[in-house]
N, C-alpha and C. Protein backbone atom coordinates (compact mmCIF):
# COMPACT_ATOMS: atom_id res chain seq x y z
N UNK A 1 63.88 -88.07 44.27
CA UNK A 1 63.08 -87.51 45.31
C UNK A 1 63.91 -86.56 46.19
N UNK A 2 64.88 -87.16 46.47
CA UNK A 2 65.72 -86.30 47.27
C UNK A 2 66.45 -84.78 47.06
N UNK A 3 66.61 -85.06 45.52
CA UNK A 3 67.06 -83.78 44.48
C UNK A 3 65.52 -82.79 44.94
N UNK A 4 64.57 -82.86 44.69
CA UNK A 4 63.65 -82.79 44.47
C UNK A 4 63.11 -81.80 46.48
N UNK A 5 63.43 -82.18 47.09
CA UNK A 5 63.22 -81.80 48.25
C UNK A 5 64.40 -80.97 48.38
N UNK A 6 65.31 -80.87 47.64
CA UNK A 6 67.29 -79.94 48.06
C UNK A 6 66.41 -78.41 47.16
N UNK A 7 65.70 -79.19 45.71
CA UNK A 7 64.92 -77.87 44.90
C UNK A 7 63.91 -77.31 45.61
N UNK A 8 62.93 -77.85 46.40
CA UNK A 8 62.08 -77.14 47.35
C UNK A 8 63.02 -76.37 48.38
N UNK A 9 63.47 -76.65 49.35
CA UNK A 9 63.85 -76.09 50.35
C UNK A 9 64.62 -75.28 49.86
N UNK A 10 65.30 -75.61 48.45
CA UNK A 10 66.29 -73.75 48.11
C UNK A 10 65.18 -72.86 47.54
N UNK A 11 64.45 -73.45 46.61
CA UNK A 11 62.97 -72.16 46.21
C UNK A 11 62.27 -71.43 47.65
N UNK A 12 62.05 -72.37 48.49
CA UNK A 12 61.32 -71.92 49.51
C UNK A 12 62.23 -70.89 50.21
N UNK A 13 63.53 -70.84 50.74
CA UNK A 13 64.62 -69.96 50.97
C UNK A 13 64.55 -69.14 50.90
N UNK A 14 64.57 -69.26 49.07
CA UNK A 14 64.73 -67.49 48.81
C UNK A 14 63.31 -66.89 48.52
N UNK A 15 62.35 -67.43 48.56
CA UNK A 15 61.31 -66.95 48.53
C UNK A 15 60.83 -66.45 50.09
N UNK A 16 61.39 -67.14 50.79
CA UNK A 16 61.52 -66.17 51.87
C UNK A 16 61.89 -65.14 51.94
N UNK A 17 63.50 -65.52 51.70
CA UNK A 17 63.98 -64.24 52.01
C UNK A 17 63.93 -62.96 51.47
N UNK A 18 62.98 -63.07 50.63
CA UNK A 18 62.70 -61.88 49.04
C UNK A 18 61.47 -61.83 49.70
N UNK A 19 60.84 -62.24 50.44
CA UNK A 19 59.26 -61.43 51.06
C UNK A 19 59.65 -60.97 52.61
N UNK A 20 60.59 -61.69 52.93
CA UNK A 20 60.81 -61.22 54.50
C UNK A 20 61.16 -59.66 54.71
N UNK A 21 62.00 -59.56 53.27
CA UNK A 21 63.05 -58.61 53.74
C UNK A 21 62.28 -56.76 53.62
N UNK A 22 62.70 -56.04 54.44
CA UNK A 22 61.41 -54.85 54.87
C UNK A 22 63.11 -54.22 55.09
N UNK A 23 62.16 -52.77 55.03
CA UNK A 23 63.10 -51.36 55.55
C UNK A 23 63.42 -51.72 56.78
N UNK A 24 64.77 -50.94 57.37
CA UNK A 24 64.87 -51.60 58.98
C UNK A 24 64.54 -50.31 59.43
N UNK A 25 64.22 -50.72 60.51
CA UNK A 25 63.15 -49.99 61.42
C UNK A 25 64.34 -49.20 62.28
N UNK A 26 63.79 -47.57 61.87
CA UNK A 26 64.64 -46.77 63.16
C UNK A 26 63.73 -46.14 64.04
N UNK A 27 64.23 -46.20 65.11
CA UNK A 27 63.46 -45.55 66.48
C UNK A 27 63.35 -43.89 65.91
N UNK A 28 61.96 -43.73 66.34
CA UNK A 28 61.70 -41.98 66.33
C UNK A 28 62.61 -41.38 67.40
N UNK A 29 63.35 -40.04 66.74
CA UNK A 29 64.21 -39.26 68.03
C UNK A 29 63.25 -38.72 69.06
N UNK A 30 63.73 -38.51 69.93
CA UNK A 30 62.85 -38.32 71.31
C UNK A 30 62.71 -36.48 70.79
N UNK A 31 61.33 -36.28 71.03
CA UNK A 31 60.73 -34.92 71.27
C UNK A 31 59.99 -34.62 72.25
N UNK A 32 59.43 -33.52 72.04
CA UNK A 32 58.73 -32.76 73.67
C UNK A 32 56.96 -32.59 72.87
N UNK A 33 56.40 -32.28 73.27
CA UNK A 33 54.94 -31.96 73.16
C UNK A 33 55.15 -30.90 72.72
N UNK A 34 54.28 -30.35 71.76
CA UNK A 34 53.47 -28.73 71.53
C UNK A 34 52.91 -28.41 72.42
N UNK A 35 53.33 -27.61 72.96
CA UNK A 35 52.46 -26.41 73.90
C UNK A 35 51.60 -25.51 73.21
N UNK A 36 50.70 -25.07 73.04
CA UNK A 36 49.85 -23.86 72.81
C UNK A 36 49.06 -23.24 74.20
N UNK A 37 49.40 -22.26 74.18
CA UNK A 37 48.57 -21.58 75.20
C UNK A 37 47.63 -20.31 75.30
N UNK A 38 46.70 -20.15 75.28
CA UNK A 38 45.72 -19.44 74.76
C UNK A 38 46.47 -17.30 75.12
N UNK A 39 45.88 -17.24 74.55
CA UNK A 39 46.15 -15.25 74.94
C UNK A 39 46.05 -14.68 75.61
N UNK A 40 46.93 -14.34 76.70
CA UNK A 40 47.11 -13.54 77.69
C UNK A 40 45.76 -12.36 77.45
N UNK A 41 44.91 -12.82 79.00
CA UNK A 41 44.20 -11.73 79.18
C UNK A 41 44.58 -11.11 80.41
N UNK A 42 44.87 -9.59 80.57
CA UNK A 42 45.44 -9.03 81.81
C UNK A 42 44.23 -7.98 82.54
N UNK A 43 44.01 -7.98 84.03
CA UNK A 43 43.75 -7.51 84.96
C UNK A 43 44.25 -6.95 85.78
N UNK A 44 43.60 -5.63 86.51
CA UNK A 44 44.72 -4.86 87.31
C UNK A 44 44.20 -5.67 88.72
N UNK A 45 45.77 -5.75 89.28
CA UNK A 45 45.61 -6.37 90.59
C UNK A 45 45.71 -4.89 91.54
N UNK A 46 44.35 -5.20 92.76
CA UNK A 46 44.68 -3.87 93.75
C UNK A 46 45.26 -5.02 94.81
N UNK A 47 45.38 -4.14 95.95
CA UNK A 47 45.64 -4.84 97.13
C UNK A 47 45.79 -3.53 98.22
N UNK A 48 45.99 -3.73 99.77
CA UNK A 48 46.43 -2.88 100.98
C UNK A 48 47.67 -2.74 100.47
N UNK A 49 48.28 -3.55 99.54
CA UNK A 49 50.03 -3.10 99.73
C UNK A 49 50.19 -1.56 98.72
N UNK A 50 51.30 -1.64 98.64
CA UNK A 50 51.83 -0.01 97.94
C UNK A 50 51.74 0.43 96.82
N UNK A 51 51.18 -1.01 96.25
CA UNK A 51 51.49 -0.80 94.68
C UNK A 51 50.47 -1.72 94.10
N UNK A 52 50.30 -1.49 92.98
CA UNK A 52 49.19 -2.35 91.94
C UNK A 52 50.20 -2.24 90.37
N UNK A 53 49.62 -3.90 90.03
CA UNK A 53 49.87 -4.13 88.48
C UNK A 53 49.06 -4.73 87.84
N UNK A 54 49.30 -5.51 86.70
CA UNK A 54 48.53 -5.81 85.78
C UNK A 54 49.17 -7.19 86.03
N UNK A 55 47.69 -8.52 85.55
CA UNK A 55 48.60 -9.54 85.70
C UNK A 55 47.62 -10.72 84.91
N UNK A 56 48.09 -11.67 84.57
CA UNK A 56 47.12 -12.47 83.76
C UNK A 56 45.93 -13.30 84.52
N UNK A 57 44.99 -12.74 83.56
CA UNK A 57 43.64 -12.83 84.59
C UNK A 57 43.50 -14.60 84.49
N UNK A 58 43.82 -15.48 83.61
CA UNK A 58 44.00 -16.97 84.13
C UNK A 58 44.70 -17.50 85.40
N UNK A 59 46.12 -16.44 85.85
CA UNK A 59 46.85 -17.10 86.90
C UNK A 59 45.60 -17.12 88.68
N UNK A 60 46.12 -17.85 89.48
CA UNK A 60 45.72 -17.89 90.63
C UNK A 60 46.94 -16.57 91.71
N UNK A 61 46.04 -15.81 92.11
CA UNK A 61 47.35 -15.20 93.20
C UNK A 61 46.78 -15.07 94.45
N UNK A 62 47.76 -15.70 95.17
CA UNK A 62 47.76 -15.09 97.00
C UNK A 62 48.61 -14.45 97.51
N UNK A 63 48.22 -13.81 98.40
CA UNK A 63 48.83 -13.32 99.34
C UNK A 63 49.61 -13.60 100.30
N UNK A 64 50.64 -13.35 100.06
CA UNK A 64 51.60 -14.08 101.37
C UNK A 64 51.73 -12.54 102.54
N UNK A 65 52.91 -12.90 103.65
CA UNK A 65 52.85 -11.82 104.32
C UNK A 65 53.26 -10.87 104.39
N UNK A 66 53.22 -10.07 104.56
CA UNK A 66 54.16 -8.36 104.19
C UNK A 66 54.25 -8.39 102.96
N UNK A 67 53.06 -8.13 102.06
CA UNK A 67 53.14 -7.97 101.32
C UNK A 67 53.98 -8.58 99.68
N UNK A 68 54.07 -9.54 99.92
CA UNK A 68 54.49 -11.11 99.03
C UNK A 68 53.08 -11.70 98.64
N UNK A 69 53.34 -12.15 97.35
CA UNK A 69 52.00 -12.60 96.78
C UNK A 69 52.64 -14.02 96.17
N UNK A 70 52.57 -15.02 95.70
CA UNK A 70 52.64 -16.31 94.86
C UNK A 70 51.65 -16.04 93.44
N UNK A 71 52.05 -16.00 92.44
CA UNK A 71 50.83 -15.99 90.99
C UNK A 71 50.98 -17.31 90.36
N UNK A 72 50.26 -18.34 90.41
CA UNK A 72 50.43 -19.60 90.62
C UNK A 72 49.84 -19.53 88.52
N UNK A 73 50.50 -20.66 88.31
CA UNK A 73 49.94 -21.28 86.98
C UNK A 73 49.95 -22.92 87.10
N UNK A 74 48.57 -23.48 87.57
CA UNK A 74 48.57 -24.60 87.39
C UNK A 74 48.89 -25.76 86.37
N UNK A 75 48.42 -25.11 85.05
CA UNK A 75 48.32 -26.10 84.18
C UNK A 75 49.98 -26.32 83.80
N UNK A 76 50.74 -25.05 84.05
CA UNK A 76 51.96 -24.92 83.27
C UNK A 76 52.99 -25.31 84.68
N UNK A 77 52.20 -25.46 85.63
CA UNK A 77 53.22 -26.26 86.75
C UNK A 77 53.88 -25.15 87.40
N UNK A 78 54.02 -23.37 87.68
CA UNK A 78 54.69 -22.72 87.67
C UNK A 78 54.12 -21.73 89.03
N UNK A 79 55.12 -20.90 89.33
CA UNK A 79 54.64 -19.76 89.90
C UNK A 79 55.52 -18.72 90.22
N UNK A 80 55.26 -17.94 90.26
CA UNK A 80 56.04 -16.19 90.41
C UNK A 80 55.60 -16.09 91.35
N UNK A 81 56.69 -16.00 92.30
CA UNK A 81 56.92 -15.32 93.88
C UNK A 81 57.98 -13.82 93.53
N UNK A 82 56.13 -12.84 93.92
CA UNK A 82 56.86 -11.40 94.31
C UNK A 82 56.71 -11.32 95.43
N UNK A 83 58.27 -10.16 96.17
CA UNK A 83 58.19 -10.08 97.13
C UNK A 83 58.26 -8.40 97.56
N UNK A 84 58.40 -7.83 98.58
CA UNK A 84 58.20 -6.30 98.29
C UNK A 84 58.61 -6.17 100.00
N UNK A 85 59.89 -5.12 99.49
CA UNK A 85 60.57 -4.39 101.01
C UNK A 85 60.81 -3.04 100.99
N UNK A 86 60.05 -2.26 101.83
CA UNK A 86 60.19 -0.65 101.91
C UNK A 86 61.83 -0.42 102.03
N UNK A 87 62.16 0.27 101.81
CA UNK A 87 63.83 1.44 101.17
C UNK A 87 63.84 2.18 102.69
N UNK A 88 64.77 1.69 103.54
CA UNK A 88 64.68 2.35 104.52
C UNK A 88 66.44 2.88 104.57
N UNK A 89 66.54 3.62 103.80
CA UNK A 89 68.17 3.66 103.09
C UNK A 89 69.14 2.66 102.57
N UNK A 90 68.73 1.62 102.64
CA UNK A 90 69.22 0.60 102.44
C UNK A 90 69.17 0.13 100.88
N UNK A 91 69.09 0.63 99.79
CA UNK A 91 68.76 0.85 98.60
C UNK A 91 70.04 -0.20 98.12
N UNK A 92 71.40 0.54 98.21
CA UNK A 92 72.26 -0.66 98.04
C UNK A 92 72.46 -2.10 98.03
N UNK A 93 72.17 -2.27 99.39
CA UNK A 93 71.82 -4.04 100.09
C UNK A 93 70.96 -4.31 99.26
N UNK A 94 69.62 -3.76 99.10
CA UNK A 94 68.60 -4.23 98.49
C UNK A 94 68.46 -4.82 96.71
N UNK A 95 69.70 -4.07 95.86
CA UNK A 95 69.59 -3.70 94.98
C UNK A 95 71.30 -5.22 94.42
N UNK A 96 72.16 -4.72 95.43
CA UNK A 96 72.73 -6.19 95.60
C UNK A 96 72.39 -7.35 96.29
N UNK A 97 71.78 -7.33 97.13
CA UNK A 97 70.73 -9.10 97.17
C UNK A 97 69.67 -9.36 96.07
N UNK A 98 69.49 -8.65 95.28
CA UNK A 98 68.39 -8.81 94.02
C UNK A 98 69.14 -9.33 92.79
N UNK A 99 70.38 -8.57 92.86
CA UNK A 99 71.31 -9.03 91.41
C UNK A 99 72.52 -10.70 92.58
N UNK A 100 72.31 -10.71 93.51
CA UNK A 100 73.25 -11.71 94.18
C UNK A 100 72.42 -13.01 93.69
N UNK A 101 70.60 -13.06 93.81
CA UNK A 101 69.78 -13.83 93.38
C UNK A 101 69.69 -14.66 92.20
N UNK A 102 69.89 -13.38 91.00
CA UNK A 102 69.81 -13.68 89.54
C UNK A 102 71.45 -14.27 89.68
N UNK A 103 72.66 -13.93 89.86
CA UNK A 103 73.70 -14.36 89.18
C UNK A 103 74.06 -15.29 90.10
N UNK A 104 73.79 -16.37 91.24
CA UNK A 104 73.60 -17.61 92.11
C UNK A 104 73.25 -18.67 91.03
N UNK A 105 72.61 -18.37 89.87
CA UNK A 105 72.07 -19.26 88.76
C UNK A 105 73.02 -19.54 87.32
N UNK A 106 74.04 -18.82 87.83
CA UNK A 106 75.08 -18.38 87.02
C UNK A 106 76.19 -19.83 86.68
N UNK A 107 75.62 -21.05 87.38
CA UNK A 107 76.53 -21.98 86.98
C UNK A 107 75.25 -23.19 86.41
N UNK A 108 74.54 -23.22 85.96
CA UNK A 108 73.57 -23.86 85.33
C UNK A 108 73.13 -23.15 83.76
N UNK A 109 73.45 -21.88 84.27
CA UNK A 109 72.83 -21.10 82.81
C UNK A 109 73.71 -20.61 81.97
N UNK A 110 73.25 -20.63 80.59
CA UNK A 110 73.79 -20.40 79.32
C UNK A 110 74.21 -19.73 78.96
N UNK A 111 73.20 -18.28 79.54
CA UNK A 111 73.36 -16.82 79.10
C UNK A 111 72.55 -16.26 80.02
N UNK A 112 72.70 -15.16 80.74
CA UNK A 112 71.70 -14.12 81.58
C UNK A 112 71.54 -12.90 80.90
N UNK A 113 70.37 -12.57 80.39
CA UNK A 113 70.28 -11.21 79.41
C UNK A 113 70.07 -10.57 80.25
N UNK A 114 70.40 -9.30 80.53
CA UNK A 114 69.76 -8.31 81.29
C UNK A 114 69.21 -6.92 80.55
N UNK A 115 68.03 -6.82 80.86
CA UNK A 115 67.28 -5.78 80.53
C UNK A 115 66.75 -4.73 81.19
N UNK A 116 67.51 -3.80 81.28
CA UNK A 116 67.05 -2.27 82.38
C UNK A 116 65.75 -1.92 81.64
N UNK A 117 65.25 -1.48 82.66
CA UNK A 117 63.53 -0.99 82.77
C UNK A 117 63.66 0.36 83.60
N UNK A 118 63.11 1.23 82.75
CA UNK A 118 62.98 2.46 82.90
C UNK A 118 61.57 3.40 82.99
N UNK A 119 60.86 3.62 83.96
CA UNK A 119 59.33 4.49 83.35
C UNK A 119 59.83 5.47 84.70
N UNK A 120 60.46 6.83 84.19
CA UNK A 120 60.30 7.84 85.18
C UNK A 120 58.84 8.46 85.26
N UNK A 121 58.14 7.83 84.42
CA UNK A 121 56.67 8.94 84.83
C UNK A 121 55.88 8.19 85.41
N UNK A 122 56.10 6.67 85.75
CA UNK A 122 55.62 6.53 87.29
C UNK A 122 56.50 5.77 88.11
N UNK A 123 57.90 6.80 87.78
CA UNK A 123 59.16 6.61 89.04
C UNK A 123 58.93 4.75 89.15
N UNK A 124 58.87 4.13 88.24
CA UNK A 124 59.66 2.77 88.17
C UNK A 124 60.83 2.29 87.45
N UNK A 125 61.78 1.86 88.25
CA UNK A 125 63.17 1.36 87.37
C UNK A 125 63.86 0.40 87.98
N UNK A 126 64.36 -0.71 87.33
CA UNK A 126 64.00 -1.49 87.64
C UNK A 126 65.48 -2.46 86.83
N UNK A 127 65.19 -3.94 86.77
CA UNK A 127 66.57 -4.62 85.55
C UNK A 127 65.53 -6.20 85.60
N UNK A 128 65.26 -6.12 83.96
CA UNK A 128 64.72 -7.94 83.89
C UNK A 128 65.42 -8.58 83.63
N UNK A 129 65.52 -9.84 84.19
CA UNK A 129 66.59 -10.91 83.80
C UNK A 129 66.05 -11.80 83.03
N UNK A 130 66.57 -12.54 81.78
CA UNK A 130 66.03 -13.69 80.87
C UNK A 130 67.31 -14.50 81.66
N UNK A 131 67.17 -15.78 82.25
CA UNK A 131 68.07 -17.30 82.32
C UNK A 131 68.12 -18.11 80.85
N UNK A 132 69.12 -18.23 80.22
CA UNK A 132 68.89 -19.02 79.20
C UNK A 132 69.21 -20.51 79.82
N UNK A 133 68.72 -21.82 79.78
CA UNK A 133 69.48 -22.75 80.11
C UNK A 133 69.21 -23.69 81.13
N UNK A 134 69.24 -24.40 81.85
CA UNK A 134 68.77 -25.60 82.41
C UNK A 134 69.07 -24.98 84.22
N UNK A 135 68.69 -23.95 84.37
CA UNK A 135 68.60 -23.01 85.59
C UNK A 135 67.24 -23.27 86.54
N UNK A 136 67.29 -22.46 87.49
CA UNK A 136 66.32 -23.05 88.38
C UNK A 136 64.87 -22.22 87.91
N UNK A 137 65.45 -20.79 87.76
CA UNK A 137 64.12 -19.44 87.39
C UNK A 137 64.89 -19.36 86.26
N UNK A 138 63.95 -18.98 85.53
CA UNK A 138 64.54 -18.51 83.99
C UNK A 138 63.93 -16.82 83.79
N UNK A 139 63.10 -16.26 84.61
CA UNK A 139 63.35 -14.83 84.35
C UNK A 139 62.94 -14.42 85.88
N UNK A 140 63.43 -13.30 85.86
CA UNK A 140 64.00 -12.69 87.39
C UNK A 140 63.57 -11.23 87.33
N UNK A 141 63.19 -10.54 88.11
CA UNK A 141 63.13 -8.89 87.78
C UNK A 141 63.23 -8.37 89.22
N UNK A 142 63.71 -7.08 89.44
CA UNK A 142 63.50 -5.95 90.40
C UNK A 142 62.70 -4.69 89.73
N UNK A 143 62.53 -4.10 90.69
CA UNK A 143 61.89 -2.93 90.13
C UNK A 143 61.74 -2.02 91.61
N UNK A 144 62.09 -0.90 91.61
CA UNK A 144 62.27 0.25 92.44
C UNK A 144 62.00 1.83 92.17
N UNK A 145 61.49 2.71 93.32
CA UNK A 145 61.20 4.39 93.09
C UNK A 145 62.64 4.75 93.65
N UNK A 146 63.61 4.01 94.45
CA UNK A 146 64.60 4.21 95.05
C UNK A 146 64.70 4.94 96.10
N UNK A 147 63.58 5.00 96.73
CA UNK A 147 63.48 5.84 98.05
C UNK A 147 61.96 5.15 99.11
N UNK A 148 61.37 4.49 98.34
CA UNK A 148 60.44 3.81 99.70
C UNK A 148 59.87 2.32 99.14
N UNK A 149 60.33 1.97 98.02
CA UNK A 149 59.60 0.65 97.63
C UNK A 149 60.30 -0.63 96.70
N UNK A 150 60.61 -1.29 97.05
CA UNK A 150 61.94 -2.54 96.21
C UNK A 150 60.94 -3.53 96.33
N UNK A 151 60.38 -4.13 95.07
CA UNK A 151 59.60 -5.27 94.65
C UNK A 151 60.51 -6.44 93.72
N UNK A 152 60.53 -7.55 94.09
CA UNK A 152 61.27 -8.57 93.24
C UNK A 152 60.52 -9.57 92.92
N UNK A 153 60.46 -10.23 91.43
CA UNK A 153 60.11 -11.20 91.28
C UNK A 153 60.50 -12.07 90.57
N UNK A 154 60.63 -13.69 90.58
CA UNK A 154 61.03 -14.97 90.06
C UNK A 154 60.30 -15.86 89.56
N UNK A 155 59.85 -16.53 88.52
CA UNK A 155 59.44 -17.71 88.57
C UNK A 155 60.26 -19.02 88.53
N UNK A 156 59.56 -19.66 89.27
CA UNK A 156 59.81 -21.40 89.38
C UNK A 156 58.99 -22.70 88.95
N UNK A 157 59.63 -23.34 87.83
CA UNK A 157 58.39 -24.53 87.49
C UNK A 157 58.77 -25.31 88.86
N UNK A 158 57.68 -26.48 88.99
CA UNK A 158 57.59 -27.75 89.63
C UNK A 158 58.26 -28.98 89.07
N UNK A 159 59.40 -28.48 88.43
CA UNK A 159 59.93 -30.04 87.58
C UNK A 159 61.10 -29.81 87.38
N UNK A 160 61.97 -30.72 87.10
CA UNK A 160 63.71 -30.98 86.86
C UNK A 160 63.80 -29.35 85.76
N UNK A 161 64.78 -28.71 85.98
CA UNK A 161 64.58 -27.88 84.70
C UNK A 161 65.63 -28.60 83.63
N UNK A 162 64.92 -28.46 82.32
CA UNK A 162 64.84 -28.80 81.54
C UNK A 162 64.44 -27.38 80.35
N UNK A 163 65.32 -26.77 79.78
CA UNK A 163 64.99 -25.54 79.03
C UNK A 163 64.55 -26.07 78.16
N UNK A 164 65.15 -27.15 76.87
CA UNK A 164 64.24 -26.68 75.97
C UNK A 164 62.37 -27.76 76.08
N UNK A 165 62.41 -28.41 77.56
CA UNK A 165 60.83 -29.08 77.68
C UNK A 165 60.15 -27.82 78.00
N UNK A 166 60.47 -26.90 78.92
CA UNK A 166 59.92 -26.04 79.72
C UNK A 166 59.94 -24.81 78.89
N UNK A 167 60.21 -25.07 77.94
CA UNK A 167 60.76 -23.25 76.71
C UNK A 167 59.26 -22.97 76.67
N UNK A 168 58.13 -23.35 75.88
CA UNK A 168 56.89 -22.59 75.89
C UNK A 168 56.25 -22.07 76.70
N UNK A 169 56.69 -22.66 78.08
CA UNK A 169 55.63 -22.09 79.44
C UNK A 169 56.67 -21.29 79.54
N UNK A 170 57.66 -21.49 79.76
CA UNK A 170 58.90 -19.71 80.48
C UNK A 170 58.97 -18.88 79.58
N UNK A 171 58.41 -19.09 78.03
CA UNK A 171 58.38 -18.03 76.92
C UNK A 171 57.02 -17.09 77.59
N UNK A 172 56.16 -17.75 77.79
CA UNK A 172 54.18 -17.40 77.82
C UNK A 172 54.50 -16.55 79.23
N UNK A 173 54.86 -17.22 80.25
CA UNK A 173 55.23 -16.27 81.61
C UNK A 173 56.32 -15.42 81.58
N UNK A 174 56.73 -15.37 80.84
CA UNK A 174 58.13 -14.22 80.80
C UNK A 174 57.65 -13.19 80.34
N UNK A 175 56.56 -13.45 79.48
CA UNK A 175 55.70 -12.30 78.84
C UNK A 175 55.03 -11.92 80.14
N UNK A 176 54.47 -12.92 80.73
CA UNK A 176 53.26 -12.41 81.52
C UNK A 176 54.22 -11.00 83.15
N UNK A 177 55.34 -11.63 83.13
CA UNK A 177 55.78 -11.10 84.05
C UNK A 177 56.68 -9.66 83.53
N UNK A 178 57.29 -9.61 82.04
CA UNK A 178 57.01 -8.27 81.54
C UNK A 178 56.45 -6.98 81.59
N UNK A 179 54.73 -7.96 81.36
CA UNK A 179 53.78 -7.11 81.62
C UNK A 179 53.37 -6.76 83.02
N UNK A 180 53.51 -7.30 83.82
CA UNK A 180 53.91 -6.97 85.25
C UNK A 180 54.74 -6.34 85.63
N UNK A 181 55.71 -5.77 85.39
CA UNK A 181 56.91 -4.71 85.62
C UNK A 181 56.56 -3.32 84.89
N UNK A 182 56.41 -3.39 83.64
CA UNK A 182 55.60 -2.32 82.51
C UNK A 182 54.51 -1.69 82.99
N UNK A 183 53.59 -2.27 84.22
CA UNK A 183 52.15 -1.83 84.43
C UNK A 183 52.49 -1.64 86.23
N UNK A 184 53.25 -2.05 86.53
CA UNK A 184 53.62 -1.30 87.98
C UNK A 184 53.86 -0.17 88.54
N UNK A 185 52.57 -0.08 89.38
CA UNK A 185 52.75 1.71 90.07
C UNK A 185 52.70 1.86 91.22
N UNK A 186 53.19 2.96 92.16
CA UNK A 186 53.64 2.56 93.25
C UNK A 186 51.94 3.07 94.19
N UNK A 187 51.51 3.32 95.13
CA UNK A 187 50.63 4.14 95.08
C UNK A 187 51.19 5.05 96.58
């Protein structure tokens, strides 16, 4: 009997252990969500101020004072603060507190591309900045006639930055604010 119970409990054993035994389980690596965001549709913005552009007719924009606006993107957590100061010779100052702005970001970020912007046929010129990297704004721009009008603009998400969580919304607004520099005229 006793033999007999030593033969059960070793059959039962390994018959365990030959059904127990499974793939071992690895944790999924941590990823981010798909973003998709539908197609930039653009509208010309007027206003009392000096100048009009084009801007994506989904964003929200106000008006701040002297001519400063906020272009808010809710869903994407974000917003572009332009701001706009008449050239009262001061073209220099103006032109180094704009590049003092973009390169302040210069110890968080990866890479700063800079891209000169040029349209002499409606006297705009200007320099876009791409931030590569876990920075505060990831694209930056000026734009100037160099004699009566210096417009700057930044965006800022609402969250830790994080480049590659935040890469599809600063890809979609980097465009949008492109097209905002490209379609700027002074009036």
């Amino acid at each position: 009997m006793f033999k007999k119970i030593v033969l059960f409990t070793t059959f039962f054993t390994v018959l365990l252990a030959i059904t127990s035994c499974k793939k071992e389980v690895l944790p999924k690596p941590s990823s981010y969500l798909r973003l998709d965001y539908p197609e930039a549709n653009y509208a010309q913005f007027e206003s009392q101020c000096p100048f009009t552009f084009e801007m994506n007719a989904d964003a929200i924009i106000k008006g701040e004072k002297e001519c400063g606006f906020t272009i808010s993107y809710p869903k994407m957590k974000a917003t572009i603060y332009l701001t706009y100061k008449p050239v009262n010779g001061d073209i220099n100052k103006l032109l180094r507190d704009a590049q003092k702005l973009t390169y302040e970001h210069v110890i968080k970020a990866d890479d700063i591309l800079e891209q000169p912007f040029l349209n002499p046929r409606q006297k705009v010129f200007g320099m876009f900045y791409q931030v590569d990297g876990n920075a505060a704004t990831n694209s930056q721009f000026y734009a100037t006639d160099s004699t009566k009008h210096f417009v700057t603009g930044s965006v800022y998400f609402y969250a830790k930055p994080n480049f590659d969580s935040i890469m599809p919304a600063a890809s979609y607004i980097k465009n949008d604010m492109q097209r905002l520099l490209e379609t700027l005229k002074w009036k």
